[in-house]
Protein backbone atom coordinates (compact mmCIF):
# COMPACT_ATOMS: atom_id res chain seq x y z
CA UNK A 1 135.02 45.27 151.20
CA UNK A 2 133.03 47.50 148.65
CA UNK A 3 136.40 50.12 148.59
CA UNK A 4 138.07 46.94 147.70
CA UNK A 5 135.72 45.64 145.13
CA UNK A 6 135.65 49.35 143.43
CA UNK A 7 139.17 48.81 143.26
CA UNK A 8 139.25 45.39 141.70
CA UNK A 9 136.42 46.68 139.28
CA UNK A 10 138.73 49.80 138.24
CA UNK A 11 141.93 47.70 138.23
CA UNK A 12 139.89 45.51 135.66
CA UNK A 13 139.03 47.78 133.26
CA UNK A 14 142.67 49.48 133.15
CA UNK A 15 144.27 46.11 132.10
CA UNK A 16 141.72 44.38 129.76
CA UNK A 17 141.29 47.68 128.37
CA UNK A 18 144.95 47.71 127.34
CA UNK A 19 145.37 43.87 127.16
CA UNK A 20 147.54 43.36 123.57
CA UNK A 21 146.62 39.99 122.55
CA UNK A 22 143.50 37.17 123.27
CA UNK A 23 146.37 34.71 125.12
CA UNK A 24 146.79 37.99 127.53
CA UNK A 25 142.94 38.53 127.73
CA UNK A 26 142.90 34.73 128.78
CA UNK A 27 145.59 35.46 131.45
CA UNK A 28 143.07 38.54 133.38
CA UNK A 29 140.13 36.45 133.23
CA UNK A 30 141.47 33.17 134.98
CA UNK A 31 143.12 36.04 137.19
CA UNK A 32 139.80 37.66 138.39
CA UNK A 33 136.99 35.39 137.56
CA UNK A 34 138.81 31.48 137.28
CA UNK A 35 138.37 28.96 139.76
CA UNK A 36 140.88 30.23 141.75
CA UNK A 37 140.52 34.57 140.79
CA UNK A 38 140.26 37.12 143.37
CA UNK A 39 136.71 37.35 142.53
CA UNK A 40 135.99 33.86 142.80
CA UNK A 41 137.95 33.86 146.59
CA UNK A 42 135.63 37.22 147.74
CA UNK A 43 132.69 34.70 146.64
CA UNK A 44 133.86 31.53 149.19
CA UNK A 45 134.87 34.17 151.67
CA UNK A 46 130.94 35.30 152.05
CA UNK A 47 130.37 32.53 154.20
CA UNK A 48 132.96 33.77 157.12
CA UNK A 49 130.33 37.23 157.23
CA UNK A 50 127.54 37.89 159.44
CA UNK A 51 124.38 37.01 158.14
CA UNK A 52 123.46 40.10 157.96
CA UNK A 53 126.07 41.38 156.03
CA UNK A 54 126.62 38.20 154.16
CA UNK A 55 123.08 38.56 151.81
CA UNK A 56 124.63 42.30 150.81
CA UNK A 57 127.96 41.85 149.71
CA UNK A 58 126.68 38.57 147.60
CA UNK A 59 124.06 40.92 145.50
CA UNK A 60 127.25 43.73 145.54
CA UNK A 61 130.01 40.72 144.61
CA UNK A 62 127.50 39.27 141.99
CA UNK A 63 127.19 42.96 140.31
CA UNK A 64 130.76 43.12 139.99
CA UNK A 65 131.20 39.69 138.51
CA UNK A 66 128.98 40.14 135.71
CA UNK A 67 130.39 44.24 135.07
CA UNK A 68 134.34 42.12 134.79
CA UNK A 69 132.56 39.48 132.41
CA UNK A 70 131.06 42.16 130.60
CA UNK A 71 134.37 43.90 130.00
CA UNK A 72 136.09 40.73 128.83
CA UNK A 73 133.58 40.12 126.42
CA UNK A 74 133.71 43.13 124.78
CA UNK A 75 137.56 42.91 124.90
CA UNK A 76 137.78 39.73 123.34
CA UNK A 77 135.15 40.86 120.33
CA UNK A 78 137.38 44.13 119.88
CA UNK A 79 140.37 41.60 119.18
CA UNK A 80 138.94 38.90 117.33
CA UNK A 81 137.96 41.54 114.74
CA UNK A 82 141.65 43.02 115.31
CA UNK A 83 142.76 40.03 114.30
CA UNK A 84 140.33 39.35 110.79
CA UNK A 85 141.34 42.78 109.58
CA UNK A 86 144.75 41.57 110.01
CA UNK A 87 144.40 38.77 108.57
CA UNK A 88 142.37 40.16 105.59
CA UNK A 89 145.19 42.80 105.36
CA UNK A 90 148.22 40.56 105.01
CA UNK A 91 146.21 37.94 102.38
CA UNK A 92 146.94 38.36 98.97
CA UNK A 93 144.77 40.60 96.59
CA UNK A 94 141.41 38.96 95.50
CA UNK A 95 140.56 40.32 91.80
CA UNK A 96 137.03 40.01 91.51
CA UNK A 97 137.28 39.84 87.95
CA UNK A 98 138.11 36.79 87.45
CA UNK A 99 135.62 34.11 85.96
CA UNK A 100 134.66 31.70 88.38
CA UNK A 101 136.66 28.78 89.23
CA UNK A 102 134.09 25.93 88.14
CA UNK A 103 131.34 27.21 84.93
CA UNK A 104 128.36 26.77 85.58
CA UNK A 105 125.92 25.48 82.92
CA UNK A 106 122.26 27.16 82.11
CA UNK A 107 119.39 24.39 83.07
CA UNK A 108 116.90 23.51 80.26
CA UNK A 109 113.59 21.48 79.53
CA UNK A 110 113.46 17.83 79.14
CA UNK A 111 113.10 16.89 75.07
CA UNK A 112 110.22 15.11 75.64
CA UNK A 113 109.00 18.05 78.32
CA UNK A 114 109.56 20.30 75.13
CA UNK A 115 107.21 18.46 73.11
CA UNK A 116 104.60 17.91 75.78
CA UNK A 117 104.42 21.90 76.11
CA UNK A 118 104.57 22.72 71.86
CA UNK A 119 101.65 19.97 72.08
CA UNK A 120 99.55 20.91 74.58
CA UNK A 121 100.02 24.81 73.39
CA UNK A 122 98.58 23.58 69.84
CA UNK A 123 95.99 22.13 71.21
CA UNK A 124 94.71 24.68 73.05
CA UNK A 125 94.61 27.10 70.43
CA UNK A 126 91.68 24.82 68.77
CA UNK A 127 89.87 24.89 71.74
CA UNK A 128 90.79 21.75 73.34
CA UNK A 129 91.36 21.99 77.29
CA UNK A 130 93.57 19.80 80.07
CA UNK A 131 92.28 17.34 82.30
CA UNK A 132 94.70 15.05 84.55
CA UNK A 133 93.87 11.71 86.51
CA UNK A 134 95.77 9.19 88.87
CA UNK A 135 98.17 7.15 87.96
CA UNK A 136 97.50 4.49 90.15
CA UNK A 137 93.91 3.36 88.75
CA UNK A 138 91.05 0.97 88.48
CA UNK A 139 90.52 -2.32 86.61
CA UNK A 140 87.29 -0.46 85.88
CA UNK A 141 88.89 2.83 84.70
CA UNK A 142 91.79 1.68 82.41
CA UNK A 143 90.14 -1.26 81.34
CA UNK A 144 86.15 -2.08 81.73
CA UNK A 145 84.88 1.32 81.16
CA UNK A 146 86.89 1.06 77.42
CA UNK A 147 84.91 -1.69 76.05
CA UNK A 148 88.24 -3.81 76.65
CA UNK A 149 86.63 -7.86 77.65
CA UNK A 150 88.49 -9.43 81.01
CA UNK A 151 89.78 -11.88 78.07
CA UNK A 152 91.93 -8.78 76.46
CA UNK A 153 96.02 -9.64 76.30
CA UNK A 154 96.20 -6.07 77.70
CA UNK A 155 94.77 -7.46 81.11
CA UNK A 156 97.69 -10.04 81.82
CA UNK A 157 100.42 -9.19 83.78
CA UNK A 158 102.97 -9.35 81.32
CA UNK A 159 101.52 -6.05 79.75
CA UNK A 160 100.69 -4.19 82.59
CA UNK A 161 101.60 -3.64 86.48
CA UNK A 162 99.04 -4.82 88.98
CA UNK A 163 99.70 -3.72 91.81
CA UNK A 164 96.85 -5.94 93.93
CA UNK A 165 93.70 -5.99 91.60
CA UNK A 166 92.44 -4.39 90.86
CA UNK A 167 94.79 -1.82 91.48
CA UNK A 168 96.94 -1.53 88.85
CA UNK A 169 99.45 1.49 87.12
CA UNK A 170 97.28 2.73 83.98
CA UNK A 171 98.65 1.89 80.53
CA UNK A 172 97.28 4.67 78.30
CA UNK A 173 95.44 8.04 79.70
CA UNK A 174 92.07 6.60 78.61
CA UNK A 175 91.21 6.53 81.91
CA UNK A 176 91.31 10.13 82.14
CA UNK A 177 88.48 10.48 78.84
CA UNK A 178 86.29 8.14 81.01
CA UNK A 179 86.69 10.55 83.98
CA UNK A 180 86.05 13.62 82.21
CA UNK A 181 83.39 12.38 80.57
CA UNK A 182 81.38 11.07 83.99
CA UNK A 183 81.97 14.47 85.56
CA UNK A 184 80.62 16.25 82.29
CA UNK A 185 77.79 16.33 79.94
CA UNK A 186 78.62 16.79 75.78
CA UNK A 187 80.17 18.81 74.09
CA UNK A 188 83.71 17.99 75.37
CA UNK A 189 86.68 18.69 73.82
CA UNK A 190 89.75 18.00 76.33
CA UNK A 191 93.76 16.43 75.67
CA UNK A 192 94.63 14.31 78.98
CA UNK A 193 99.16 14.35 78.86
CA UNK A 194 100.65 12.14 81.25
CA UNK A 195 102.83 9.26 81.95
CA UNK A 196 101.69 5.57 81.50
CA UNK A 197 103.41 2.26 82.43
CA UNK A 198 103.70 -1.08 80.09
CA UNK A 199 106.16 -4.12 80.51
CA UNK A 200 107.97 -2.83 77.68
CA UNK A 201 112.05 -2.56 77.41
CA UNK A 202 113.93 -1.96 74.17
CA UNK A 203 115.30 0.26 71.79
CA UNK A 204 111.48 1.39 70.95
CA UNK A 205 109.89 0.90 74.66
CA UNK A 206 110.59 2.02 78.05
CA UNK A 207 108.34 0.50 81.27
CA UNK A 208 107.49 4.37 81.91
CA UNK A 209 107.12 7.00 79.15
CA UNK A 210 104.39 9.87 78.40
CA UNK A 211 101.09 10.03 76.33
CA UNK A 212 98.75 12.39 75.30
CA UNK A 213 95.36 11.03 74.68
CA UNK A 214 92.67 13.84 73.02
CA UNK A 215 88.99 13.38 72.77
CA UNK A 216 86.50 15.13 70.99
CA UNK A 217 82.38 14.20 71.66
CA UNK A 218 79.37 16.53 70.46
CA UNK A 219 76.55 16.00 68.38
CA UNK A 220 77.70 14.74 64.15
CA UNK A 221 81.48 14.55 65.07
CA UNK A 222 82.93 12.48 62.38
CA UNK A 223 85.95 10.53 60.93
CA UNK A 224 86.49 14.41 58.81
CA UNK A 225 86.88 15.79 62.19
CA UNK A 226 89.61 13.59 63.55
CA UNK A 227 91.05 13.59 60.36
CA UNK A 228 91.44 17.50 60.39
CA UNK A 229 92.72 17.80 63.75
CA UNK A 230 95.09 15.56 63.39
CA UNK A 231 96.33 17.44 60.10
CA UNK A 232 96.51 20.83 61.92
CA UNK A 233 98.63 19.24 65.15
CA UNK A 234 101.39 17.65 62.77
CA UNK A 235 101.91 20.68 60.43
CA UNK A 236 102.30 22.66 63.56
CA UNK A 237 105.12 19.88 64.96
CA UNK A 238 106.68 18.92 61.90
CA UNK A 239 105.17 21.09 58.84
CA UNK A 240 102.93 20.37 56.54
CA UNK A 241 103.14 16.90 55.32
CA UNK A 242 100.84 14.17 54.23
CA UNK A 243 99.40 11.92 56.52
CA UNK A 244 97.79 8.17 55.67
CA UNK A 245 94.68 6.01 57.87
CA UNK A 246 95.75 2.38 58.24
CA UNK A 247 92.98 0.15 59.43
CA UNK A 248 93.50 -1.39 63.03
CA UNK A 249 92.04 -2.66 66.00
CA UNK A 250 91.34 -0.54 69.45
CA UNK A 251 88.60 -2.02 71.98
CA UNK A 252 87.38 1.30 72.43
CA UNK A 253 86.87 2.78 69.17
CA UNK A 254 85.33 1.59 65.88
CA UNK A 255 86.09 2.02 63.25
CA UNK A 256 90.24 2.38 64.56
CA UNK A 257 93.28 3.37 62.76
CA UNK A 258 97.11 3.88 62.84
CA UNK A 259 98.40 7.25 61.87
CA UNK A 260 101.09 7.79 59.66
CA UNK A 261 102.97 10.76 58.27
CA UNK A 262 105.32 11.32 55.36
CA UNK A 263 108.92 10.46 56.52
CA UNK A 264 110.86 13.40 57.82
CA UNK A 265 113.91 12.26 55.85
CA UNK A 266 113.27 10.81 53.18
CA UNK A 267 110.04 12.93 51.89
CA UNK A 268 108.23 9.83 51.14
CA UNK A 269 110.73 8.40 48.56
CA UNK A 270 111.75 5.32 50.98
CA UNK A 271 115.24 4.99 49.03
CA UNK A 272 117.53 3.67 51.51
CA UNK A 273 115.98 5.54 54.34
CA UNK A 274 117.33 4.17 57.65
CA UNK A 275 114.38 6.32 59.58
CA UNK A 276 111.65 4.89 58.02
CA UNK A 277 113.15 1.43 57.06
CA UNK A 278 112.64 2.41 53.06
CA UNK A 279 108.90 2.59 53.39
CA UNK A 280 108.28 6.16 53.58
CA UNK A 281 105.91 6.32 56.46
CA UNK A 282 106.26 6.74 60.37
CA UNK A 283 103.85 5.65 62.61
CA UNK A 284 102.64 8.87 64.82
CA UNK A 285 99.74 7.48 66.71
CA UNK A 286 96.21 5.70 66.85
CA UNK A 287 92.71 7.19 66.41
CA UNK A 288 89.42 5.87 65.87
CA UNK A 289 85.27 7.09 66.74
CA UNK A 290 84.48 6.23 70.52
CA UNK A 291 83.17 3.13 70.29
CA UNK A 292 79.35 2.90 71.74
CA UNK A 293 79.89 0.68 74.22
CA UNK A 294 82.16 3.10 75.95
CA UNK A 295 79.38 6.19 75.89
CA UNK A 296 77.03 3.51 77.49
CA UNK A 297 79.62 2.90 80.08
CA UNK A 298 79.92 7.17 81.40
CA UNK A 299 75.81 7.15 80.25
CA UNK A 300 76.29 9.22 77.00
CA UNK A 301 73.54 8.41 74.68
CA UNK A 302 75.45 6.70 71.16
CA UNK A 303 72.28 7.29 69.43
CA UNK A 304 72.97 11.27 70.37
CA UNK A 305 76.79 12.04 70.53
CA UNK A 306 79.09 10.62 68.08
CA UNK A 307 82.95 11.65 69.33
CA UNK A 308 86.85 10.83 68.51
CA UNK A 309 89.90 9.82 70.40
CA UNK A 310 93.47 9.60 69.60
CA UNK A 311 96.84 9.13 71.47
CA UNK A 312 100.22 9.65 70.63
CA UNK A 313 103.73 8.57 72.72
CA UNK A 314 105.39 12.01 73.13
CA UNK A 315 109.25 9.73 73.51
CA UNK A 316 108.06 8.75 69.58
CA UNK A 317 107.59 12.29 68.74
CA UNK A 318 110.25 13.56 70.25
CA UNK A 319 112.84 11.01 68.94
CA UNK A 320 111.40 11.86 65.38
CA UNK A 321 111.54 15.78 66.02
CA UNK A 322 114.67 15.57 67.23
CA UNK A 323 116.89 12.38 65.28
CA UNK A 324 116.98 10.31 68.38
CA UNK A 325 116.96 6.54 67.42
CA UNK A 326 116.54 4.73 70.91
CA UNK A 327 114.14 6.17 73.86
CA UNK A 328 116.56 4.95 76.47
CA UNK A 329 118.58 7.69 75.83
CA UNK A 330 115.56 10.07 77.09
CA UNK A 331 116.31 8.38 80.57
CA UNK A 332 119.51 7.78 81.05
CA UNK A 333 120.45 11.61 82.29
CA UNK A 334 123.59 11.62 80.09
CA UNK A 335 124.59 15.18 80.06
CA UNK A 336 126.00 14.74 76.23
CA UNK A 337 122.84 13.96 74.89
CA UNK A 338 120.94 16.26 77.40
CA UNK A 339 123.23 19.43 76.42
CA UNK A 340 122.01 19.40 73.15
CA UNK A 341 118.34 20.97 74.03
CA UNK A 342 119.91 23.37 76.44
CA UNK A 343 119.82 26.14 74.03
């Protein structure tokens, strides 16, 4: 039997060697090694051999099965790639110089992203640094710690999300200054940029949108401080312009204040000046001086430190940097409105 399985062996190699196409490869391996191949008969004829003979020509019969598979394999991978260059060769010319089928457009920063970072970059360059908190916060945090009473229209659910109180989603990055200022002893000087939720939705409001809060505390840090600051971050946004104090109301500073600027458009004169509604003005912001209650509350000494805060909306400045009149638009992912900061 081993004359006859060197033969078989030989016989194999000959034909697949020479075998023209796959279907013929096909043909010689249901021939030698199918169901029914002479290999596959040598294998059920073992059992008609003396047992000593029998254990033998399995190991020999075995060998010579996997030396036949081995050959068909490499057969078949010598025509498969037989038939790709053929394929390849008969397909038409591919000119790699042409532009692609489908353009494909460069990626850019968010508007309002783009004003975070020219914010945050100002800022820094007067010495002011970054501090971050949760936006899933305290009662005690967003509200207590501020000086704002449990009576405070702020507190009811119609102006802010609870989720279970006191858990609720903060409404301002306040809760950040109160943070910062338990983990650190005066003189601080930090921005805190991050997104805030209200139950807000029109032309002017969105239930999510960004803030950037800044705080200032040290020993004789006055109203002259803020006031400077603030002058230096909107020459460096929108150029030098003049800015006006209205009186207002904030729980955690006194005295409080809106800011204003000169009107982008109209340069003050308010003469039919859709952007500031023919006043002149456009509201930037609110400042005050940290109110005492709320250095009692992170165990700062009011009789000591005297500090600022202020906060800004950076959809509001980015809507008057860039001439966009509702801060939907900022969220709706329309590519036409999008494209236009691309560059």
């Amino acid at each position: 039997m081993n004359e006859n399985l060197d033969h078989i062996l030989s016989e194999v190699r000959n034909h697949v060697s020479s075998a023209p196409t796959r279907e013929e490869l096909e043909r010689l391996r249901v021939h030698y090694v199918g169901k029914k191949g002479v290999i596959t008969s040598l294998l059920h004829q073992l059992k008609d051999l003396p047992a000593e003979k029998r254990k033998e020509m399995g190991a020999r019969l075995n060998d010579v099965k996997t030396d036949v598979e081995k050959v068909l394999k490499a057969r078949q991978s010598e025509l498969n790639r037989k038939a790709l260059e053929d394929q390849l060769n008969s397909a038409p010319a591919l000119d790699l110089s042409l532009p692609g089928q489908y353009a494909t457009s460069a990626g850019a920063l968010h508007p309002v992203t783009r004003v975070m970072e020219e914010f945050i970059q100002i800022m820094k360059r007067i010495g002011f640094s970054v501090a971050t908190g949760p936006e899933v916060e305290l009662d005690y945090y967003n509200f207590e710690a501020l000086n704002t009473p449990e009576h405070h229209p702020a507190r009811d659910m119609q102006d802010t999300f609870y989720i279970e109180p006191p858990i609720l989603l903060r409404s301002h990055t306040s809760p950040v200054q109160i943070r910062a200022m338990k983990n650190k002893k005066p003189p601080l000087q930090i921005i805190a940029p991050g997104k805030v939720y209200r139950s807000d939705y029109d032309m002017t409001h969105v239930p999510m949108f960004h803030q950037i809060e800044g705080l200032m505390v040290d020993e004789h840090i006055s109203f002259a401080d803020l006031k400077g600051v603030l002058h230096y971050l909107v020459k460096d946004l929108f150029g030098a312009r003049p800015l006006r104090f209205r009186p207002s109301y904030f729980p955690f500073t006194e005295p409080s204040a809106e800011v204003d600027m000169q009107c982008i458009s109209c340069r003050g004169s308010g003469k039919e000046c859709r952007v500031c509604k023919s006043t002149g003005w456009l509201e930037i912001g609110g400042c005050g001086m940290v109110h005492p209650n709320v250095f009692r509350s992170v165990n700062y000494d009011p009789d000591k430190v005297s500090g600022f805060a202020f906060g800004m909306g950076m959809e509001r400045i980015a809507m008057l940097k860039y001439g966009i009149d509702d801060i939907r638009s900022f969220f709706e992912n329309d590519l036409r409105m999008l494209e236009q900061f691309s560059c």
